[in-house]
PDB file of N, CA and C in Angstrom:
ATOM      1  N   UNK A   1      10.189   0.463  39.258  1.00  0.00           N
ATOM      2  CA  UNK A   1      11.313  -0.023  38.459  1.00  0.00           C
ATOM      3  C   UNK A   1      11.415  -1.540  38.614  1.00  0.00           C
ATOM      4  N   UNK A   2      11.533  -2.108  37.334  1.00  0.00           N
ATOM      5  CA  UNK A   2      11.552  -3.369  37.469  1.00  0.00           C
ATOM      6  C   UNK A   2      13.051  -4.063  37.448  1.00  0.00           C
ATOM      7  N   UNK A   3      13.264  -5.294  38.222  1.00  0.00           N
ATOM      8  CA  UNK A   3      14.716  -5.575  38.056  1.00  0.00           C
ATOM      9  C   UNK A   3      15.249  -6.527  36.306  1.00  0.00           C
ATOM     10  N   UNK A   4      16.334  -6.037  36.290  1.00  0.00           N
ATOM     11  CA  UNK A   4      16.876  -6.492  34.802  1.00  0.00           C
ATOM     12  C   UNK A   4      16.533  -7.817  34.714  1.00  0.00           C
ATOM     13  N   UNK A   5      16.151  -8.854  33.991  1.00  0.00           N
ATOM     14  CA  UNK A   5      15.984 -10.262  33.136  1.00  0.00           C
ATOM     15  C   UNK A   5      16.896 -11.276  33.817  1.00  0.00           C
ATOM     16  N   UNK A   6      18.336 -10.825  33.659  1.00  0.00           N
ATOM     17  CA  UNK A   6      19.302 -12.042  34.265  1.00  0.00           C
ATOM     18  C   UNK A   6      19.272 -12.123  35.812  1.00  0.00           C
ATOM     19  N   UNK A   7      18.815 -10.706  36.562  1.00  0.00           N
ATOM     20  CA  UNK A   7      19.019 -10.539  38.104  1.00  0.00           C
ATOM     21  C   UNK A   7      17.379 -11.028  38.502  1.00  0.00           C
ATOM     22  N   UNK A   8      16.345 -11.185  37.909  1.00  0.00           N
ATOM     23  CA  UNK A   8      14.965 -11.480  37.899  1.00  0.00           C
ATOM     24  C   UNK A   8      15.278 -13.287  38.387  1.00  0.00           C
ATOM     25  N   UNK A   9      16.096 -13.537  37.143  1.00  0.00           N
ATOM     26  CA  UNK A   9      15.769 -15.288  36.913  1.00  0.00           C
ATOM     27  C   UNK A   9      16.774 -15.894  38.215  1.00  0.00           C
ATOM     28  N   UNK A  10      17.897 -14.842  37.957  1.00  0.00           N
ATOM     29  CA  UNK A  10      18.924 -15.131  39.332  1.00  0.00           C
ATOM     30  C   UNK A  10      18.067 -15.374  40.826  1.00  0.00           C
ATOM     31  N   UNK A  11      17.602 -14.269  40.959  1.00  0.00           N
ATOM     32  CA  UNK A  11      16.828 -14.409  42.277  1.00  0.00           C
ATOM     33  C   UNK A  11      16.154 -14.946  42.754  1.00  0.00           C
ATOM     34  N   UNK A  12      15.146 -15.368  41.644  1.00  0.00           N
ATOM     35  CA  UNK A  12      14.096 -16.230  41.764  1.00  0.00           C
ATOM     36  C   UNK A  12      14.723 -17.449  42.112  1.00  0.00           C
ATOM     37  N   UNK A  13      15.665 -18.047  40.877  1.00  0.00           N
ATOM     38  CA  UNK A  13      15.967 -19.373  41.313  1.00  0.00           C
ATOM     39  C   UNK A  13      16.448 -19.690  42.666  1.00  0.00           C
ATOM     40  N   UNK A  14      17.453 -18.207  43.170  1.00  0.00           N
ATOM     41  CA  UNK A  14      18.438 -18.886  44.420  1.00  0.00           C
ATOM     42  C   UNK A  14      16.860 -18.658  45.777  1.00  0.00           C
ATOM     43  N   UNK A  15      15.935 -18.251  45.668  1.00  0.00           N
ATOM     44  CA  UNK A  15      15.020 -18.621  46.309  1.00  0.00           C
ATOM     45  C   UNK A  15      14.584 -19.820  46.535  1.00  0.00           C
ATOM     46  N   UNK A  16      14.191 -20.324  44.769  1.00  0.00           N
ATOM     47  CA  UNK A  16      13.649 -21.780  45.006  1.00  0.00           C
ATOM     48  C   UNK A  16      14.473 -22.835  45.480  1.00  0.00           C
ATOM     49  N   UNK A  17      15.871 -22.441  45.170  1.00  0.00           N
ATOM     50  CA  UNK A  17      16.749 -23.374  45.828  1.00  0.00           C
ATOM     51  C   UNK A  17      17.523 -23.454  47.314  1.00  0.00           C
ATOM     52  N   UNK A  18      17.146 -22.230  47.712  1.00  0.00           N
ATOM     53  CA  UNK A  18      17.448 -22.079  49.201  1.00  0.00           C
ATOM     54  C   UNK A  18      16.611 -22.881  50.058  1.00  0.00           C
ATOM     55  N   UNK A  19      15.355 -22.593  49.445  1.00  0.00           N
ATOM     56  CA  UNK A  19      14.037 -23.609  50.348  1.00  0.00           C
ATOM     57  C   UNK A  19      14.065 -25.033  50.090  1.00  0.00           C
ATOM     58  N   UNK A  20      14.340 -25.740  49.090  1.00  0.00           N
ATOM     59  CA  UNK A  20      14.710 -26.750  48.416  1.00  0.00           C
ATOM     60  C   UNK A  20      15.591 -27.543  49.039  1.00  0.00           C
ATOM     61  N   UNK A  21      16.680 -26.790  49.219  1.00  0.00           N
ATOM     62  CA  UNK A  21      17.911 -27.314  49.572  1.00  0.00           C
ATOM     63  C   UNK A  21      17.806 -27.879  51.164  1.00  0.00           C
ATOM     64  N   UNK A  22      17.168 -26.246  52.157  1.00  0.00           N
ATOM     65  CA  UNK A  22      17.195 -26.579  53.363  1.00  0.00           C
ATOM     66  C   UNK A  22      16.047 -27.368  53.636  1.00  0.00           C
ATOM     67  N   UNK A  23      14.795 -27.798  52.899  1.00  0.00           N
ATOM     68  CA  UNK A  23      14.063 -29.130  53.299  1.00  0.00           C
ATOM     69  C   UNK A  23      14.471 -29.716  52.720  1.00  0.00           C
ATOM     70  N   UNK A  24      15.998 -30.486  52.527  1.00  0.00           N
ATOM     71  CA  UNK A  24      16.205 -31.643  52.253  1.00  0.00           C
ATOM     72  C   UNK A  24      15.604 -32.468  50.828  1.00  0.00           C
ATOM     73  N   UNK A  25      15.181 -31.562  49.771  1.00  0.00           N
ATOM     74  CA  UNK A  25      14.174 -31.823  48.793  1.00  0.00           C
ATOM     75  C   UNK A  25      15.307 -31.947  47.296  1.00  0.00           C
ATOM     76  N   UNK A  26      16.214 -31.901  47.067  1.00  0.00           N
ATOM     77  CA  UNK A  26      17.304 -31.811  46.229  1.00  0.00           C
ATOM     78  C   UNK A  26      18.123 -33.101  46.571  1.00  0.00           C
ATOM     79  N   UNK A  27      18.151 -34.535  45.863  1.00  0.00           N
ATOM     80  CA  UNK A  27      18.521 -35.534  45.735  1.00  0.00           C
ATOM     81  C   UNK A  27      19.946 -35.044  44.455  1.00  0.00           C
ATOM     82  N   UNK A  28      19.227 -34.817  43.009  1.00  0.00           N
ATOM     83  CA  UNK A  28      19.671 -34.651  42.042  1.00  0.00           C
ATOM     84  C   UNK A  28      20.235 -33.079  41.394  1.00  0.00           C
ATOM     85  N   UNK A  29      21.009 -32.034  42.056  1.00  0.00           N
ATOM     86  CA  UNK A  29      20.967 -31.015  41.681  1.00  0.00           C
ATOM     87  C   UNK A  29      21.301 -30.267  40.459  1.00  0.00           C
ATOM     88  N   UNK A  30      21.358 -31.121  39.756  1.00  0.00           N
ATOM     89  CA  UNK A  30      21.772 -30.856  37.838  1.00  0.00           C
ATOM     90  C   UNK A  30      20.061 -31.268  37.587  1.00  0.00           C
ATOM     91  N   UNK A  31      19.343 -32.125  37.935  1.00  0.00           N
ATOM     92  CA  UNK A  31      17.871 -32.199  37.444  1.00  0.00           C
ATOM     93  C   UNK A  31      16.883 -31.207  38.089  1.00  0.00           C
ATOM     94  N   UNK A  32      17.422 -31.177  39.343  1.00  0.00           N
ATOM     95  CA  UNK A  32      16.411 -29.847  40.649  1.00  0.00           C
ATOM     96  C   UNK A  32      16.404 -28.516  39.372  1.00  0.00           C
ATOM     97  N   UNK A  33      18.118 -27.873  39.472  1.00  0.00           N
ATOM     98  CA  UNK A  33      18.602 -26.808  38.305  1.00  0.00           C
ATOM     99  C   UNK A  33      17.843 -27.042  37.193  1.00  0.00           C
ATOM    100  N   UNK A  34      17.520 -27.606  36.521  1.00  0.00           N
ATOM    101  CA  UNK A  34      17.024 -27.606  35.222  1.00  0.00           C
ATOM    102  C   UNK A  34      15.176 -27.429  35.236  1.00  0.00           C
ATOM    103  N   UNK A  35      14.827 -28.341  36.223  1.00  0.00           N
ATOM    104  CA  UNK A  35      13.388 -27.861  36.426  1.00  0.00           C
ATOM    105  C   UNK A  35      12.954 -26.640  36.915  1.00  0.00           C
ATOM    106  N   UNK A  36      13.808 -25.944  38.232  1.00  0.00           N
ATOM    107  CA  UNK A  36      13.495 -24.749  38.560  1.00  0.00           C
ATOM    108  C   UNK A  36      13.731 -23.620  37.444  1.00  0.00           C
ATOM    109  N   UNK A  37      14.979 -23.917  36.200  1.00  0.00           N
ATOM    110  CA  UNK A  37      14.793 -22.697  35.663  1.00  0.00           C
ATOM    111  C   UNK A  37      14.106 -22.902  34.842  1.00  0.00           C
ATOM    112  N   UNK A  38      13.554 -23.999  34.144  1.00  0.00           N
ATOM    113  CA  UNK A  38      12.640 -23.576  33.102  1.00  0.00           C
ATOM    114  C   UNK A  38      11.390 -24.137  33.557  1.00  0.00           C
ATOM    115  N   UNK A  39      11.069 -23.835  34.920  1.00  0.00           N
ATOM    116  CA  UNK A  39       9.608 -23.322  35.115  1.00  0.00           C
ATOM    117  C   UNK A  39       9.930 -21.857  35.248  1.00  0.00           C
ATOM    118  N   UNK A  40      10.816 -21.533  35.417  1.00  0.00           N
ATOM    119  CA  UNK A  40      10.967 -19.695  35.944  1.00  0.00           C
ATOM    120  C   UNK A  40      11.194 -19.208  34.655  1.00  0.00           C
ATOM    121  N   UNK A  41      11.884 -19.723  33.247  1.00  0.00           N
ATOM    122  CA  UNK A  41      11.669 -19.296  32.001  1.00  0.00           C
ATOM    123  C   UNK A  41      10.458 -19.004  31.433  1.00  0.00           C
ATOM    124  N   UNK A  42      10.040 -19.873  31.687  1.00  0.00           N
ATOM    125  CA  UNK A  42       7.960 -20.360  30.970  1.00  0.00           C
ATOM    126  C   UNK A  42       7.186 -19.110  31.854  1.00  0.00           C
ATOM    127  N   UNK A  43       7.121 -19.403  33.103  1.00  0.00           N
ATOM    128  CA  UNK A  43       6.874 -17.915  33.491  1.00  0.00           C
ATOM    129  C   UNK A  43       6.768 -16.413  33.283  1.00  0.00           C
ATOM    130  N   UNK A  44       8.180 -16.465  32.747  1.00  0.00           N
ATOM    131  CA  UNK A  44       8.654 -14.883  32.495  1.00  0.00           C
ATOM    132  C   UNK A  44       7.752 -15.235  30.901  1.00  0.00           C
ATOM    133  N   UNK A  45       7.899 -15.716  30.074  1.00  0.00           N
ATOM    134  CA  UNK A  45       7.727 -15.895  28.662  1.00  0.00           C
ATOM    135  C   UNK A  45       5.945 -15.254  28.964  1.00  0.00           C
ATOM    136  N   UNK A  46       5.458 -15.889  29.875  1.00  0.00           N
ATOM    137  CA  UNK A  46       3.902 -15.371  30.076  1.00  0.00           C
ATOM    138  C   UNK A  46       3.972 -14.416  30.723  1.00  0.00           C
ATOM    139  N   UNK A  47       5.070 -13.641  30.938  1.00  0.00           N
ATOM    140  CA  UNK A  47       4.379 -12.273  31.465  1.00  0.00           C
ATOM    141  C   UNK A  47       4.743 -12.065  33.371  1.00  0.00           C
ATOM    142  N   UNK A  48       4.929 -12.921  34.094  1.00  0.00           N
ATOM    143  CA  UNK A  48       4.796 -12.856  34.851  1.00  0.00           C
ATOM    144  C   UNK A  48       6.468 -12.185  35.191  1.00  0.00           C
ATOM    145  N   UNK A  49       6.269 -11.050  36.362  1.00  0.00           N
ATOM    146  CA  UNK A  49       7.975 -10.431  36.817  1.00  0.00           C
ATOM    147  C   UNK A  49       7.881 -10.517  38.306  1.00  0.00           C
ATOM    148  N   UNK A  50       6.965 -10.893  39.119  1.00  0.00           N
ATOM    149  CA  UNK A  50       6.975 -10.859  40.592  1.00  0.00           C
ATOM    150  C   UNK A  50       7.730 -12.078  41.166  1.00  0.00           C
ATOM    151  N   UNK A  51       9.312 -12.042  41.737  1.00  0.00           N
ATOM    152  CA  UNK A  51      10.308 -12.746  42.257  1.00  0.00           C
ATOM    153  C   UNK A  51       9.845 -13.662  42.756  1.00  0.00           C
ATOM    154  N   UNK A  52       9.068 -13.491  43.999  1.00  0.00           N
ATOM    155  CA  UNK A  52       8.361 -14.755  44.923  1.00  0.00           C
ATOM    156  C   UNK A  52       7.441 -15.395  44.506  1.00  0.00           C
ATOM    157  N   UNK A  53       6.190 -14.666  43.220  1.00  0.00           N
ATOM    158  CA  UNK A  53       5.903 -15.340  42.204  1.00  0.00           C
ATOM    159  C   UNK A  53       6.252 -16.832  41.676  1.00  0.00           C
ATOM    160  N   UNK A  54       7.432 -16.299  41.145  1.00  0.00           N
ATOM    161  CA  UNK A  54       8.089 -16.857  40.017  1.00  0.00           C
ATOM    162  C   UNK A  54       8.665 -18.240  40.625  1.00  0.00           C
ATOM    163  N   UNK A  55       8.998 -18.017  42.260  1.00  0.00           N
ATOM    164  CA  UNK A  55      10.001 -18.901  42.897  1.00  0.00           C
ATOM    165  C   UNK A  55       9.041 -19.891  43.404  1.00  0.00           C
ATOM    166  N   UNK A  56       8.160 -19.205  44.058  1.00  0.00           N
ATOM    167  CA  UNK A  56       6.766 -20.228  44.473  1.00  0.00           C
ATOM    168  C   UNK A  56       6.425 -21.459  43.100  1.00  0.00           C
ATOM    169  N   UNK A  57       6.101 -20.897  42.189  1.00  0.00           N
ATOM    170  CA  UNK A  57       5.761 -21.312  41.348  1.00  0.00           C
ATOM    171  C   UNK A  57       6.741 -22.837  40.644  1.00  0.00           C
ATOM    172  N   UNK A  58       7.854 -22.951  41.102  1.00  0.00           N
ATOM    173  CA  UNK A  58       8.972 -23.336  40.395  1.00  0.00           C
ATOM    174  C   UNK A  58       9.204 -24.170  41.176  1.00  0.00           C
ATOM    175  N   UNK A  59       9.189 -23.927  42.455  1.00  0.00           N
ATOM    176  CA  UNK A  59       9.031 -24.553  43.680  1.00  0.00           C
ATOM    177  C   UNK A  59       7.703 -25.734  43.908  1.00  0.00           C
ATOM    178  N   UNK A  60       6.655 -25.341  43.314  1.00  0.00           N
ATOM    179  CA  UNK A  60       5.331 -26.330  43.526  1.00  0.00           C
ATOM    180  C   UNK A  60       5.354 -27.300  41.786  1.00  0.00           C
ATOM    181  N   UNK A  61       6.449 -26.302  40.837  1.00  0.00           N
ATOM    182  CA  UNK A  61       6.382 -27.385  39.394  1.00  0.00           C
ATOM    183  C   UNK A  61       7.968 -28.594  39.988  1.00  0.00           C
ATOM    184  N   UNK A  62       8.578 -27.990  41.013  1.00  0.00           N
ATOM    185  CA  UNK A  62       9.575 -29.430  40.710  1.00  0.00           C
ATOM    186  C   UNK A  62       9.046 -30.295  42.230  1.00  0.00           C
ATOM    187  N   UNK A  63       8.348 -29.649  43.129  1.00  0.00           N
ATOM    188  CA  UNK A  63       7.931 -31.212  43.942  1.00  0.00           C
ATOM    189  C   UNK A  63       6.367 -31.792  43.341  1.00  0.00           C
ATOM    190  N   UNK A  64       6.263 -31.163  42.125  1.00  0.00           N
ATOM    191  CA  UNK A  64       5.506 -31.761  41.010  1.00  0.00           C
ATOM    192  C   UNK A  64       5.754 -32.955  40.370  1.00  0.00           C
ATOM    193  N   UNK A  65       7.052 -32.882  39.930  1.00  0.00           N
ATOM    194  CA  UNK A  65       8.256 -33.092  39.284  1.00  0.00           C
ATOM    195  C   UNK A  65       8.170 -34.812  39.784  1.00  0.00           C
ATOM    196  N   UNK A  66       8.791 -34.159  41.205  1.00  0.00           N
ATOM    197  CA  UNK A  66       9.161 -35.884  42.412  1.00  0.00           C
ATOM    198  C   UNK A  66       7.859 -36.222  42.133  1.00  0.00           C
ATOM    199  N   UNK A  67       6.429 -35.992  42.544  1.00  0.00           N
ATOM    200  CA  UNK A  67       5.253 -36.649  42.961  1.00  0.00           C
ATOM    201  C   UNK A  67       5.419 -38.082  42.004  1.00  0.00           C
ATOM    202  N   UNK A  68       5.160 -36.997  40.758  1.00  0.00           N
ATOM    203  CA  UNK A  68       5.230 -37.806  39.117  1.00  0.00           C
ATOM    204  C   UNK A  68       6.730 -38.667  39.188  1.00  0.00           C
ATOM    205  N   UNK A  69       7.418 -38.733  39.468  1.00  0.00           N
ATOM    206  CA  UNK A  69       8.976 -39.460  38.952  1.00  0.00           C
ATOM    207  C   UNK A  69       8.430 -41.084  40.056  1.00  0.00           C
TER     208      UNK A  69
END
């Protein structure tokens, strides 16, 4: 059984932002929020439903994000 769409994107994010948060990696958290969910949107759109997946993933596109800024 897979979990519902809104509790999928929920989870994922408060993952990427739990780790985020506690390394000190979240300067801007209205810009952090916006990159983590729509790398975790773009994700789901391809198919992908695995939570830690999704969070990993979102997690390596926003200290992507900093490298580039």
């Amino acid at each position: 059984m897979t979990e519902p769409l809104p509790v999928l994107i929920e989870n994922s994010l408060q993952i990427a932002w739990d780790f985020l948060d506690r390394s000190g990696g979240i300067a801007d958290p209205q810009q952090a929020a916006e990159i983590l969910l729509q790398s975790i949107k773009t994700q789901i759109l391809k198919g992908e439903s695995r939570t830690l997946m999704l969070s990993n993933r979102a997690i390596a596109a926003f200290e992507q994000h900093q490298k580039a800024a």
